[in-house]
C-alpha atoms as a PDB file:
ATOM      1  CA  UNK A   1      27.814  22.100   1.746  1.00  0.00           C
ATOM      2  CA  UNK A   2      28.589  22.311   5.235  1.00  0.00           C
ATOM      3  CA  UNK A   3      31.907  21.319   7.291  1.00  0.00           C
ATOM      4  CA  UNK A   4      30.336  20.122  10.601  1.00  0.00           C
ATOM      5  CA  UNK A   5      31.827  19.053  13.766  1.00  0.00           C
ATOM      6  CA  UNK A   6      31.130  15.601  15.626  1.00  0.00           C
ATOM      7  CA  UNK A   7      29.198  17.318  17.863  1.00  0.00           C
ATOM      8  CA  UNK A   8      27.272  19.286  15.362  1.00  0.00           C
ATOM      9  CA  UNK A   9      27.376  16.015  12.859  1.00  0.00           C
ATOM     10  CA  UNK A  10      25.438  13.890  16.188  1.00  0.00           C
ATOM     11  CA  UNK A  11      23.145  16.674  17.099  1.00  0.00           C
ATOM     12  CA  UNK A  12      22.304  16.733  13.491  1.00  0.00           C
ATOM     13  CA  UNK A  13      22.078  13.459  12.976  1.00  0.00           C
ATOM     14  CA  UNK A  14      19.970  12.686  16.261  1.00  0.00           C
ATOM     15  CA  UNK A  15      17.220  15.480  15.268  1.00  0.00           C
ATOM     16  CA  UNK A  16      17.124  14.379  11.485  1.00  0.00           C
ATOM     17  CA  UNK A  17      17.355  10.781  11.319  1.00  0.00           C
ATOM     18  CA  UNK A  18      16.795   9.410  15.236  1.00  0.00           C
ATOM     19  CA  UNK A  19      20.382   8.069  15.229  1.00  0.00           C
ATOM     20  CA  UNK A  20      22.697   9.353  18.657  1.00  0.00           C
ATOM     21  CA  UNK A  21      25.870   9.516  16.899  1.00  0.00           C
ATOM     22  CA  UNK A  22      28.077  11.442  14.746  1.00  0.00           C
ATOM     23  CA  UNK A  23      28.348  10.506  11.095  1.00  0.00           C
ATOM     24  CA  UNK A  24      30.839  11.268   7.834  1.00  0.00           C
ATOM     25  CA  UNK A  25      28.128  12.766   5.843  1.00  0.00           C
ATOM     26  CA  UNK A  26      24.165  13.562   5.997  1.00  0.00           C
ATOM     27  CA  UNK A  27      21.647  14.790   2.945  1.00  0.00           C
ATOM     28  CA  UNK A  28      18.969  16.819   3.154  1.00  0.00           C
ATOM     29  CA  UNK A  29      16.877  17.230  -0.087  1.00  0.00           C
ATOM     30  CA  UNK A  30      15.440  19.534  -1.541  1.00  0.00           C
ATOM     31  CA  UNK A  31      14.301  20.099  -5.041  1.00  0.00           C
ATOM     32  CA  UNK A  32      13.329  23.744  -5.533  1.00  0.00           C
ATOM     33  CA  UNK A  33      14.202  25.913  -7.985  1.00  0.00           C
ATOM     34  CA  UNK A  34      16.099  28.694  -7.836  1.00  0.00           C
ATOM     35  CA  UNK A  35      13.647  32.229  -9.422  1.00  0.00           C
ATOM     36  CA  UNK A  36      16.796  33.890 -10.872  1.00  0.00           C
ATOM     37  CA  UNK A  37      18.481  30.945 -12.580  1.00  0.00           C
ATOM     38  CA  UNK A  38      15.534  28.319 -12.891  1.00  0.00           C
ATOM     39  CA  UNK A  39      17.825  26.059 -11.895  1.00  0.00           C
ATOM     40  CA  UNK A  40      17.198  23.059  -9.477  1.00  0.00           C
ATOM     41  CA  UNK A  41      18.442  23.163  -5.829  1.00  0.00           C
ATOM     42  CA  UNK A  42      19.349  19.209  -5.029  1.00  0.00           C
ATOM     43  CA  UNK A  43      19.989  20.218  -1.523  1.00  0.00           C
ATOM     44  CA  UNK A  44      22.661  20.270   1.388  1.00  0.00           C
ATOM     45  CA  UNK A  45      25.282  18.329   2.437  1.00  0.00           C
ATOM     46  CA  UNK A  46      26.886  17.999   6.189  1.00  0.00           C
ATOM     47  CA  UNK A  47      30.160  16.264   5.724  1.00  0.00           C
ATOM     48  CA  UNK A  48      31.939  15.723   9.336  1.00  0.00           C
ATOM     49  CA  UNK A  49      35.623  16.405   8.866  1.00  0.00           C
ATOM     50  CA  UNK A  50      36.665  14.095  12.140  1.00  0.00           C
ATOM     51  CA  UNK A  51      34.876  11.412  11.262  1.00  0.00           C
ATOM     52  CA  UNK A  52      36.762  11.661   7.819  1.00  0.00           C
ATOM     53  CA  UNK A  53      40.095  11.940   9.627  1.00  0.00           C
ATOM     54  CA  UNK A  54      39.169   8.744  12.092  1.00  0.00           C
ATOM     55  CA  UNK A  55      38.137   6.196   9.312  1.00  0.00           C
ATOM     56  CA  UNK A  56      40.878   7.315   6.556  1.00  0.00           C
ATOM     57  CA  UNK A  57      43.201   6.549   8.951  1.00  0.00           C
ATOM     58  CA  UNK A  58      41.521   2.925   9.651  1.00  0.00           C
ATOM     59  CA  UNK A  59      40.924   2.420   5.731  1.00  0.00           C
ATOM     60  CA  UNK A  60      44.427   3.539   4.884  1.00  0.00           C
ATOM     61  CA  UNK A  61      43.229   6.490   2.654  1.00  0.00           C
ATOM     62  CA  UNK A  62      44.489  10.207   2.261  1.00  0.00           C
ATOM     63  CA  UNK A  63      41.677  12.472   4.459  1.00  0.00           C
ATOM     64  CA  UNK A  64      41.498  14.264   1.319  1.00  0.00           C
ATOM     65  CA  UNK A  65      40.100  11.156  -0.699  1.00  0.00           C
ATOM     66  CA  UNK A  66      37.739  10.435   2.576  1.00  0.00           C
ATOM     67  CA  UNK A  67      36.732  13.917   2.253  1.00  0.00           C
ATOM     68  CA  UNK A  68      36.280  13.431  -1.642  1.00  0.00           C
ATOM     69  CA  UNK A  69      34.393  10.201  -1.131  1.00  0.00           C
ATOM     70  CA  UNK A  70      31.946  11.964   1.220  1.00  0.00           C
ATOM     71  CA  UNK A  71      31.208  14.876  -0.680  1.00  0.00           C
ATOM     72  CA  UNK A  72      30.509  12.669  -3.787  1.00  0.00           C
ATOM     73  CA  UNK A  73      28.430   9.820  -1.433  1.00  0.00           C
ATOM     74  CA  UNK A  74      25.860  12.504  -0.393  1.00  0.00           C
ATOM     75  CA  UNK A  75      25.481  14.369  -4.058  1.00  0.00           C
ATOM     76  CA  UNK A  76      24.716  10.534  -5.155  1.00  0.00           C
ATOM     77  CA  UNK A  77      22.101  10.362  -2.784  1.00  0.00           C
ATOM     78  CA  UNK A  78      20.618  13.928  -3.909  1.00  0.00           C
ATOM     79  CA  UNK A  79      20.640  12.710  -7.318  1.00  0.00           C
ATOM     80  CA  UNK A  80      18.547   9.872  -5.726  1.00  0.00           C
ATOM     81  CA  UNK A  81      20.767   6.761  -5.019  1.00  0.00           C
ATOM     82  CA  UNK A  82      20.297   4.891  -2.294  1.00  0.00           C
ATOM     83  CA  UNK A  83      22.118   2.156  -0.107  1.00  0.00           C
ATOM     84  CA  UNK A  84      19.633   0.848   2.123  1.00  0.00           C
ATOM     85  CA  UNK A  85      19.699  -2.655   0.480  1.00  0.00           C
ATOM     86  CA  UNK A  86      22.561  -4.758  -0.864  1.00  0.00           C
ATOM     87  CA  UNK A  87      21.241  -3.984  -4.256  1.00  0.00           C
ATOM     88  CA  UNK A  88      21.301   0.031  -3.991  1.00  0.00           C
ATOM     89  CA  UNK A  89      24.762  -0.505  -2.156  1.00  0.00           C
ATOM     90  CA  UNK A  90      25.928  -1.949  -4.965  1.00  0.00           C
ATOM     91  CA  UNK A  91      24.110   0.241  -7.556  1.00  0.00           C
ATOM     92  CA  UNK A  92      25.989   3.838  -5.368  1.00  0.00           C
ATOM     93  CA  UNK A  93      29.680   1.951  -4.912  1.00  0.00           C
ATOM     94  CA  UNK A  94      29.814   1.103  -8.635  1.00  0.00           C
ATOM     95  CA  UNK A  95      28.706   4.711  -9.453  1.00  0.00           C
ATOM     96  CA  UNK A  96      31.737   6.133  -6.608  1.00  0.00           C
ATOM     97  CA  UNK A  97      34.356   3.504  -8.161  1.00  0.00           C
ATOM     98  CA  UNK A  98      33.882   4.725 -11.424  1.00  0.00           C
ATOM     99  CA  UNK A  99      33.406   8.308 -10.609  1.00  0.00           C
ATOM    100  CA  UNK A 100      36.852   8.210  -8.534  1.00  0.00           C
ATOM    101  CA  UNK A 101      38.838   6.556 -10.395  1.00  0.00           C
ATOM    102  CA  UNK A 102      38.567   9.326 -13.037  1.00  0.00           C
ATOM    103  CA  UNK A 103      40.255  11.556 -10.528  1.00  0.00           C
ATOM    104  CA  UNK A 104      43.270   8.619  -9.661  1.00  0.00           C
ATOM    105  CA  UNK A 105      41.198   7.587  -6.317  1.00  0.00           C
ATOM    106  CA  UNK A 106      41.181   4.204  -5.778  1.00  0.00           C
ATOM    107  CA  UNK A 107      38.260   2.573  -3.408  1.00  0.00           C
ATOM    108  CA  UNK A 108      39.319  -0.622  -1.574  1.00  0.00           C
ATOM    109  CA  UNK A 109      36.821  -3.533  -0.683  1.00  0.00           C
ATOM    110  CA  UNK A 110      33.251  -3.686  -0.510  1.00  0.00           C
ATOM    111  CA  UNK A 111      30.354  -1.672   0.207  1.00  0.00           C
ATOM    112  CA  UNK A 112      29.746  -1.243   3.920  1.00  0.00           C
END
């Protein structure tokens, strides 16, 4: 996992996806495994630290939870969920509710 900044999170998120601005957290895939271990690389994570700090403040959250939510948003997406339709929205926010609460962190409203 990587801590980026908002200008690193937009440059990254301009080459990869062909979207000019910075975002709270990108996936990049990537399924190999690892010789040694035989284990299973899902891939990387870019989580963006300001963003975090911006829209905790607007949701009312801790940055720590944002930063929680992030981290656990992109390895849900490595394990292959989506949210590209209101379906997979749906299908990924039930999965974070659930998965947070176990660690007391409550998500508010409705999948964006």
């Amino acid at each position: 996992m990587l801590l980026v900044s908002a200008k690193e999170s937009d440059a990254l998120h301009r080459r990869h996806f062909a979207v000019d601005d910075a975002t709270d957290v990108m996936t990049f895939p990537d399924g190999s495994d690892d010789p040694e271990t035989g284990l299973t690389h899902l891939g990387d994570l870019a989580v963006c630290p300001e963003v975090a700090r911006t829209v905790a403040r607007a949701r009312g959250r801790t940055y720590s939870d944002e930063i929680v939510l992030y981290i656990l948003h992109g390895v849900l997406h490595l394990l292959d969920y989506d949210d590209t339709t209101p379906a997979e929205r749906t299908r990924i926010w039930s999965a974070q509710r659930r998965l947070l609460q176990q660690v007391g962190i409550e998500l508010e409203g409705s999948p964006e």
